[in-house]
N, C-alpha and C. Protein backbone atom coordinates (compact mmCIF):
# COMPACT_ATOMS: atom_id res chain seq x y z
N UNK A 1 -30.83 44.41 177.55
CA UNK A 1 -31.54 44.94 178.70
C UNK A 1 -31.20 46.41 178.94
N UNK A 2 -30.19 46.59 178.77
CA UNK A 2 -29.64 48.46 179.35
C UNK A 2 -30.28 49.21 177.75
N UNK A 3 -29.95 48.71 176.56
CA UNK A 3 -30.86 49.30 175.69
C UNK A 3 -32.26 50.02 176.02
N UNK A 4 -32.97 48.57 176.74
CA UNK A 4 -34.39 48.91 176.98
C UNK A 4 -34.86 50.05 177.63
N UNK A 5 -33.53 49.48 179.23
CA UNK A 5 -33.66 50.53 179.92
C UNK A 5 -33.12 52.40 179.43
N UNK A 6 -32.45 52.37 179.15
CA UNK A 6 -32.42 53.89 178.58
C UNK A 6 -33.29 54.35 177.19
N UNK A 7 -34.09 53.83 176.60
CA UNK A 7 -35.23 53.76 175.75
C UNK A 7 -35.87 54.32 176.98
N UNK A 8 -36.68 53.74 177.94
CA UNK A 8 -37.95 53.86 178.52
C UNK A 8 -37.16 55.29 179.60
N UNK A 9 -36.27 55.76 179.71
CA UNK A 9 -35.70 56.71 180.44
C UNK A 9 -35.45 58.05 179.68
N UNK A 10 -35.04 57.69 177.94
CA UNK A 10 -35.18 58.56 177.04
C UNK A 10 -36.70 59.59 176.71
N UNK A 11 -37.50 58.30 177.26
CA UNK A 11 -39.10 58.35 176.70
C UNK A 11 -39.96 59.23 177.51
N UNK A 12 -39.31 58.67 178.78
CA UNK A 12 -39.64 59.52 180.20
C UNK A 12 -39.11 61.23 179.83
N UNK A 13 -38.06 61.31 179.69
CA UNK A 13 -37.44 62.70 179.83
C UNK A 13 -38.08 63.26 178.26
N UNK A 14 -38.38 62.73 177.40
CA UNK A 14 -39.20 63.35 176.09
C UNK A 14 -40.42 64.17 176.36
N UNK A 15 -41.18 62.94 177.41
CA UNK A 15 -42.45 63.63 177.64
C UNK A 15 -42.34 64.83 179.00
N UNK A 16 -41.69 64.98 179.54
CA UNK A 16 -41.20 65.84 180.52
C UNK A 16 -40.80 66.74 179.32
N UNK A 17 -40.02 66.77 178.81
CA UNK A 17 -39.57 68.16 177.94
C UNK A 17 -40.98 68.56 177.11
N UNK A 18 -41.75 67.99 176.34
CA UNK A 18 -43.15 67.87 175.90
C UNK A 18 -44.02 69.06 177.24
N UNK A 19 -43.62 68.47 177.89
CA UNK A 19 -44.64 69.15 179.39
C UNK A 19 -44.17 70.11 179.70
N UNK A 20 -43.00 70.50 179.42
CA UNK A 20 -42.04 71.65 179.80
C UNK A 20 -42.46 73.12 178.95
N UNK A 21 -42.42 72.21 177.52
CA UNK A 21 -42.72 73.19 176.45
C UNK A 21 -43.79 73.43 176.29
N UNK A 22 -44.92 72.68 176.64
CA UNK A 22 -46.48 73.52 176.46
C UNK A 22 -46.56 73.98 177.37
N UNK A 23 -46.35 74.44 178.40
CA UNK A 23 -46.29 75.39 179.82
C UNK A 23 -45.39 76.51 179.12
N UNK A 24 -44.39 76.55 178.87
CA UNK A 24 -44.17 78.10 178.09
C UNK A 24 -44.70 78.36 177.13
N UNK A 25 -45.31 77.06 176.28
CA UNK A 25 -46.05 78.04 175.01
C UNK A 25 -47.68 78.39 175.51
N UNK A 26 -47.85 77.81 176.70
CA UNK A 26 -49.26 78.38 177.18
C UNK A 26 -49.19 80.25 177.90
N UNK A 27 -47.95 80.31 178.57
CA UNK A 27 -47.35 81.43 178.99
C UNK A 27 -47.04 82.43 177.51
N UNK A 28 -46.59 82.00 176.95
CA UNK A 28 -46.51 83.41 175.59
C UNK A 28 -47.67 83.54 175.31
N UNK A 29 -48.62 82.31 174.64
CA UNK A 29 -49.83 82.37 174.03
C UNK A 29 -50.71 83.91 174.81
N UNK A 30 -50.72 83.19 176.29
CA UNK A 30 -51.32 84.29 177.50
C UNK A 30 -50.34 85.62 177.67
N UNK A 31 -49.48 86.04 176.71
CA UNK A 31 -48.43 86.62 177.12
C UNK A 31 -49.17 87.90 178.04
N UNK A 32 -50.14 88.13 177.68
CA UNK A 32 -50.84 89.98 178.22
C UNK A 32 -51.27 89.38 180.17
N UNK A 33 -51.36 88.38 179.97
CA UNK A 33 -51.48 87.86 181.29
C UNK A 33 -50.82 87.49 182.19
N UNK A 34 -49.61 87.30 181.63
CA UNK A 34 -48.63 86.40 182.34
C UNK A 34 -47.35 87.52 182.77
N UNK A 35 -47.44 88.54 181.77
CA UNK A 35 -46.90 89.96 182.18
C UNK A 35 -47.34 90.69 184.01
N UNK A 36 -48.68 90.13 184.08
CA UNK A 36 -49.13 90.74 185.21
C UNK A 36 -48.40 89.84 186.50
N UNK A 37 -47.86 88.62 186.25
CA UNK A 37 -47.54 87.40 187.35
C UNK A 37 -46.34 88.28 187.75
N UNK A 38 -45.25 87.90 188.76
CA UNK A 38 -44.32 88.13 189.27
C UNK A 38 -43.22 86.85 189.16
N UNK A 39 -41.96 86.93 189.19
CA UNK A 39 -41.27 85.81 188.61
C UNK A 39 -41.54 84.80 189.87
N UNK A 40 -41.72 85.18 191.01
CA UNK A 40 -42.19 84.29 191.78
C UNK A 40 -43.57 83.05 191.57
N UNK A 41 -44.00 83.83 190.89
CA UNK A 41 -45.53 83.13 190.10
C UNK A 41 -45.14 82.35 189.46
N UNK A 42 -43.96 82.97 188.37
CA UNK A 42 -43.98 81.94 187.31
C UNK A 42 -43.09 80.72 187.75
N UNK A 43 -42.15 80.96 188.94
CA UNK A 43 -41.60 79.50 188.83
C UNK A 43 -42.36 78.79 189.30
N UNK A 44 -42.99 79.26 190.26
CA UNK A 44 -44.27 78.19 191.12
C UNK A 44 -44.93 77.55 190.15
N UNK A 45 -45.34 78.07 189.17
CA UNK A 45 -45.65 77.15 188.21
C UNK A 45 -44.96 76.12 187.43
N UNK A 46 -43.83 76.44 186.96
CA UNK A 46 -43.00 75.76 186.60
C UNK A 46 -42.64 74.20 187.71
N UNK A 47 -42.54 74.75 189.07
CA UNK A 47 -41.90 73.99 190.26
C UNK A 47 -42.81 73.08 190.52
N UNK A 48 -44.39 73.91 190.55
CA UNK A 48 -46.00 72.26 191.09
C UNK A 48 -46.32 71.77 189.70
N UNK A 49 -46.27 72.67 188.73
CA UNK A 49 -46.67 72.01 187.23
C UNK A 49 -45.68 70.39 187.25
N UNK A 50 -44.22 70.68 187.65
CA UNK A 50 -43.54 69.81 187.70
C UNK A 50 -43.59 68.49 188.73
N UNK A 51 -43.99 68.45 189.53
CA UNK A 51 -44.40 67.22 190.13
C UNK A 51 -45.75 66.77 189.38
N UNK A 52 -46.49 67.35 188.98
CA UNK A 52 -47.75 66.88 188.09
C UNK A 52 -47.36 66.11 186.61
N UNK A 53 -46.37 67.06 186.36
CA UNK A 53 -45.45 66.38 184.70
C UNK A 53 -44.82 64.96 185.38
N UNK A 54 -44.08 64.61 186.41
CA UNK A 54 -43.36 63.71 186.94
C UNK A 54 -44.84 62.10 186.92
N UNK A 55 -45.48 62.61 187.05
CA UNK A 55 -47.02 61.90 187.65
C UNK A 55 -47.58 61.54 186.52
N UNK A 56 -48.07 62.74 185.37
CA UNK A 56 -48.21 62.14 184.11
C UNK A 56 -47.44 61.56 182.71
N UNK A 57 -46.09 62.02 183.28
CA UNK A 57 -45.48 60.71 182.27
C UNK A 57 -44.64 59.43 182.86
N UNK A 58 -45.13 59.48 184.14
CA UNK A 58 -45.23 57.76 184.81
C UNK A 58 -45.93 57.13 184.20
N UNK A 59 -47.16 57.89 183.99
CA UNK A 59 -48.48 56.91 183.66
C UNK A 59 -48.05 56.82 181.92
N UNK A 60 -47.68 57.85 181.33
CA UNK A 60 -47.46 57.20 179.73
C UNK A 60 -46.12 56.73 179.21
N UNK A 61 -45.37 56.55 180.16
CA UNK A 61 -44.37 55.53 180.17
C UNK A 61 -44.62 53.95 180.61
N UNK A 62 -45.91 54.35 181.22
CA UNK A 62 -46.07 52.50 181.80
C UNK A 62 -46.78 52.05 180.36
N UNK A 63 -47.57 52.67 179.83
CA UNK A 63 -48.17 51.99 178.74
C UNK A 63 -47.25 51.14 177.75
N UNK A 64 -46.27 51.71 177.58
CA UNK A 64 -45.31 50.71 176.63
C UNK A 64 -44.62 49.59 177.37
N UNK A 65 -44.20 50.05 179.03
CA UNK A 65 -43.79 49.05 180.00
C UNK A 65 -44.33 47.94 179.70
């Protein structure tokens, strides 16, 4: 049982890091754009992107649930 459970907690924090990393590689990609933001910008993104990441890998963690 604790196997399982840190599997499905491993899986969780995978896709959170997944979500983490295409938000900075969307930020370099845009780099000429993202130059213009203020670091205040960018954590805000980082900070609401992150309750949205929390939300979508609930939902693709339940699928294997």
């Amino acid at each position: 049982m604790g196997s399982r459970i840190k599997f499905f907690l491993l899986y969780y924090l995978y896709w959170l890091f997944i979500f983490f990393l295409a938000k900075i590689l969307f930020l370099l990609y845009h780099i000429g754009l993202t130059a213009n933001l203020t670091l205040s910008d960018i954590a805000g993104i980082f900070v609401h992107g992150f309750m949205l990441d929390l939300s979508a890998s609930s939902y693709l963690v339940l699928l294997p649930l």
